[in-house]
C-alpha atoms as a PDB file:
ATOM      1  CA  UNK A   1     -12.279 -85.617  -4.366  1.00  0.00           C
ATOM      2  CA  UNK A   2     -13.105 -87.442  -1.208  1.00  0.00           C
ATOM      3  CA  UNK A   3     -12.812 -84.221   0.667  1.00  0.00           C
ATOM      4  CA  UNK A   4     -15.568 -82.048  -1.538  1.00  0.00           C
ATOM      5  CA  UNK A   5     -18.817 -81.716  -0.015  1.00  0.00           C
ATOM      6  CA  UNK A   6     -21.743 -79.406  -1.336  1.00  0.00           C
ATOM      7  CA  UNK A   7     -20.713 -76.316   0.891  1.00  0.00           C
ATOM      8  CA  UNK A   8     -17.374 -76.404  -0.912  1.00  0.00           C
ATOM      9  CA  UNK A   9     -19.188 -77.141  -4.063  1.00  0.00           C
ATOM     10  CA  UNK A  10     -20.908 -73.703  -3.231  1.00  0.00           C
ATOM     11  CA  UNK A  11     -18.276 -71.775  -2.685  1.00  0.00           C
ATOM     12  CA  UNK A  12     -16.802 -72.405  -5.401  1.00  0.00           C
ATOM     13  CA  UNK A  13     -19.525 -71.307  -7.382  1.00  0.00           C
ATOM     14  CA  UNK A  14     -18.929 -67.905  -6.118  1.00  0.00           C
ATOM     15  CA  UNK A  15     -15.777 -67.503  -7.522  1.00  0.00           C
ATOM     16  CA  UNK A  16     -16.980 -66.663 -11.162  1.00  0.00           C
ATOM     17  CA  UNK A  17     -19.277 -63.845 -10.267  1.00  0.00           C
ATOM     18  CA  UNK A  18     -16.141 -62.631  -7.567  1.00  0.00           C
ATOM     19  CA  UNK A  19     -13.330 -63.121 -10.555  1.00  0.00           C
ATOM     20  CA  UNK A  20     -16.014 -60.586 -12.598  1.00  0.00           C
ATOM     21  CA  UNK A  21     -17.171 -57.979 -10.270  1.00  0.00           C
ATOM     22  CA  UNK A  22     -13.268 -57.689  -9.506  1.00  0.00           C
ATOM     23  CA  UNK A  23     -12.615 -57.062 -13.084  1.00  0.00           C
ATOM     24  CA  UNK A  24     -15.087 -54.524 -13.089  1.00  0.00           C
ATOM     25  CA  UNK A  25     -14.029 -52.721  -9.981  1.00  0.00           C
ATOM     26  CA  UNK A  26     -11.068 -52.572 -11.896  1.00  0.00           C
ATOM     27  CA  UNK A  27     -11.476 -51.691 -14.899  1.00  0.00           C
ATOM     28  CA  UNK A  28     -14.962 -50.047 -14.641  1.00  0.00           C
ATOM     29  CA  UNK A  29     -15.914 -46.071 -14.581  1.00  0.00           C
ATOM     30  CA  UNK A  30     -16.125 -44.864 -10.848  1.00  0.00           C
ATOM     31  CA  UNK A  31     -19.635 -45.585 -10.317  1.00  0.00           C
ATOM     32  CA  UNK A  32     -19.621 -48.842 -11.452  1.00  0.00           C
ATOM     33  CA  UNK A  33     -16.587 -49.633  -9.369  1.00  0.00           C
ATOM     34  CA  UNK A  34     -18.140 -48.379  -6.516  1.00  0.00           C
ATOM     35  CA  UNK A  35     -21.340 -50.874  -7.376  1.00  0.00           C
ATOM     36  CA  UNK A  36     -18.682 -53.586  -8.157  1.00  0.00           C
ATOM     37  CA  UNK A  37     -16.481 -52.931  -4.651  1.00  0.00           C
ATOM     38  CA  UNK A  38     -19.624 -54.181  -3.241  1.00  0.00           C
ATOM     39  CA  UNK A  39     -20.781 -57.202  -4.855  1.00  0.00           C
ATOM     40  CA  UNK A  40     -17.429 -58.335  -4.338  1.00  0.00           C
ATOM     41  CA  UNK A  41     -17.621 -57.492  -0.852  1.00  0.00           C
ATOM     42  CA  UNK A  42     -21.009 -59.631  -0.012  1.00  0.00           C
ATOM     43  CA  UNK A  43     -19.747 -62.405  -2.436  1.00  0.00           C
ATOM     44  CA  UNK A  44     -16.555 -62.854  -0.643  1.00  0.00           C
ATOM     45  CA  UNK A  45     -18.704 -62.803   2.776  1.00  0.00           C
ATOM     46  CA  UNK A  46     -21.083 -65.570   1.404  1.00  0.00           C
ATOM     47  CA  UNK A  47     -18.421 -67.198   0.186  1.00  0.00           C
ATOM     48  CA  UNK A  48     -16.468 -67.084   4.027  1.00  0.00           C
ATOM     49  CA  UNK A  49     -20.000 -67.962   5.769  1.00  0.00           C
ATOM     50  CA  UNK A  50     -19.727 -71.120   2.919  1.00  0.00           C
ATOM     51  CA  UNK A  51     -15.864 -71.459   3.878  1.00  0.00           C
ATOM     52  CA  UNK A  52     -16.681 -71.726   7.677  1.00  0.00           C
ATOM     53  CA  UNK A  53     -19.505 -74.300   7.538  1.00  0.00           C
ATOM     54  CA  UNK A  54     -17.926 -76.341   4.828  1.00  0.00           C
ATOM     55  CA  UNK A  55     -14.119 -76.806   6.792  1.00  0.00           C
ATOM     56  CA  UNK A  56     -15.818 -76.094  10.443  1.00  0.00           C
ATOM     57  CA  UNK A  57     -13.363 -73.304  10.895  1.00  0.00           C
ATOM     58  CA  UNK A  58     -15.074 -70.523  12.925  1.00  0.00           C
ATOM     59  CA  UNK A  59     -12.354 -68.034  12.395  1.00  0.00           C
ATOM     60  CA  UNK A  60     -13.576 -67.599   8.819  1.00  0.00           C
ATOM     61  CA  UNK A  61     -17.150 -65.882  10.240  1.00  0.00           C
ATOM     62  CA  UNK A  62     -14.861 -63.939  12.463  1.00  0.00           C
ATOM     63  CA  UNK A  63     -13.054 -62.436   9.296  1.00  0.00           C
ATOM     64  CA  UNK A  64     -16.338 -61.870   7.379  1.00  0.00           C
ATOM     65  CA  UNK A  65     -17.717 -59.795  10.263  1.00  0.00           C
ATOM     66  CA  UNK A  66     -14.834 -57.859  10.071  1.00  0.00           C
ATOM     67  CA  UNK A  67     -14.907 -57.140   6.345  1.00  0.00           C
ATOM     68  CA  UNK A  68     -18.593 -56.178   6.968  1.00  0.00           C
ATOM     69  CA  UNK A  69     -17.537 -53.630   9.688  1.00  0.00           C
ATOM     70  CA  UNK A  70     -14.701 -51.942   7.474  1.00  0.00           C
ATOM     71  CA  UNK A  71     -16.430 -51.815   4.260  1.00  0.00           C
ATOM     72  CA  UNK A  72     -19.094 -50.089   5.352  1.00  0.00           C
ATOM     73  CA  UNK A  73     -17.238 -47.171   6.414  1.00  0.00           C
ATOM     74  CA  UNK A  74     -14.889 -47.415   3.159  1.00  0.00           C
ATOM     75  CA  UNK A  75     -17.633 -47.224   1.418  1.00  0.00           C
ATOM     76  CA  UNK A  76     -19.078 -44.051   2.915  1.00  0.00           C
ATOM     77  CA  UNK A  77     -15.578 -42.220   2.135  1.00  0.00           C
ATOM     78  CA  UNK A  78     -15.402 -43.378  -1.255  1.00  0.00           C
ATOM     79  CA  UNK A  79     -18.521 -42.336  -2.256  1.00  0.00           C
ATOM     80  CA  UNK A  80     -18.142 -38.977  -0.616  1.00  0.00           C
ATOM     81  CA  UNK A  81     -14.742 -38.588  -2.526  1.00  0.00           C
ATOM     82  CA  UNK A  82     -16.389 -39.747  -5.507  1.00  0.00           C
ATOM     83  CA  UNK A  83     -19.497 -37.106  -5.067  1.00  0.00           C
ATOM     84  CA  UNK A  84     -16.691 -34.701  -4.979  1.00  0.00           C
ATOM     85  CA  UNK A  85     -14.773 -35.302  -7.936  1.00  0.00           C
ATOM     86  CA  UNK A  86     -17.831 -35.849 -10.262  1.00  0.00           C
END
């Protein structure tokens, strides 16, 4: 346990709320998934931002800007499939 520090510590107390909104995205009705795509999507970026200060790996900010960049557009198609459909 020498190695744990309170960023780690942090980080790991993201993964509860990330193992649930997963479940929910799914499991969940299309709207909720759609709500639940998302919270996983900022925890797993707070939880990279946490990553990269807490191991001093830069690469992991690099890989959270990137999820920010594609999500955003998946989002936008899913929700316009999902306006169709309903």
């Amino acid at each position: 346990m020498a190695g744990l520090n309170a960023w780690l510590l942090a980080a790991l107390g993201l993964l509860p709320p990330l193992a649930l909104s997963a479940f929910v995205a799914l499991r969940g009705d299309p709207t909720r998934r759609l709500v639940a795509t998302q919270f996983c999507t900022s925890n797993t970026l707070f939880m990279l931002v946490l990553l990269t200060v807490a191991l001093d790996q830069p690469s992991f900010l690099d890989l959270g800007l990137t999820l920010v960049l594609v999500n955003y557009p998946g989002t936008l198609i899913y929700s316009h499939f999902l306006e169709r459909w309903l």
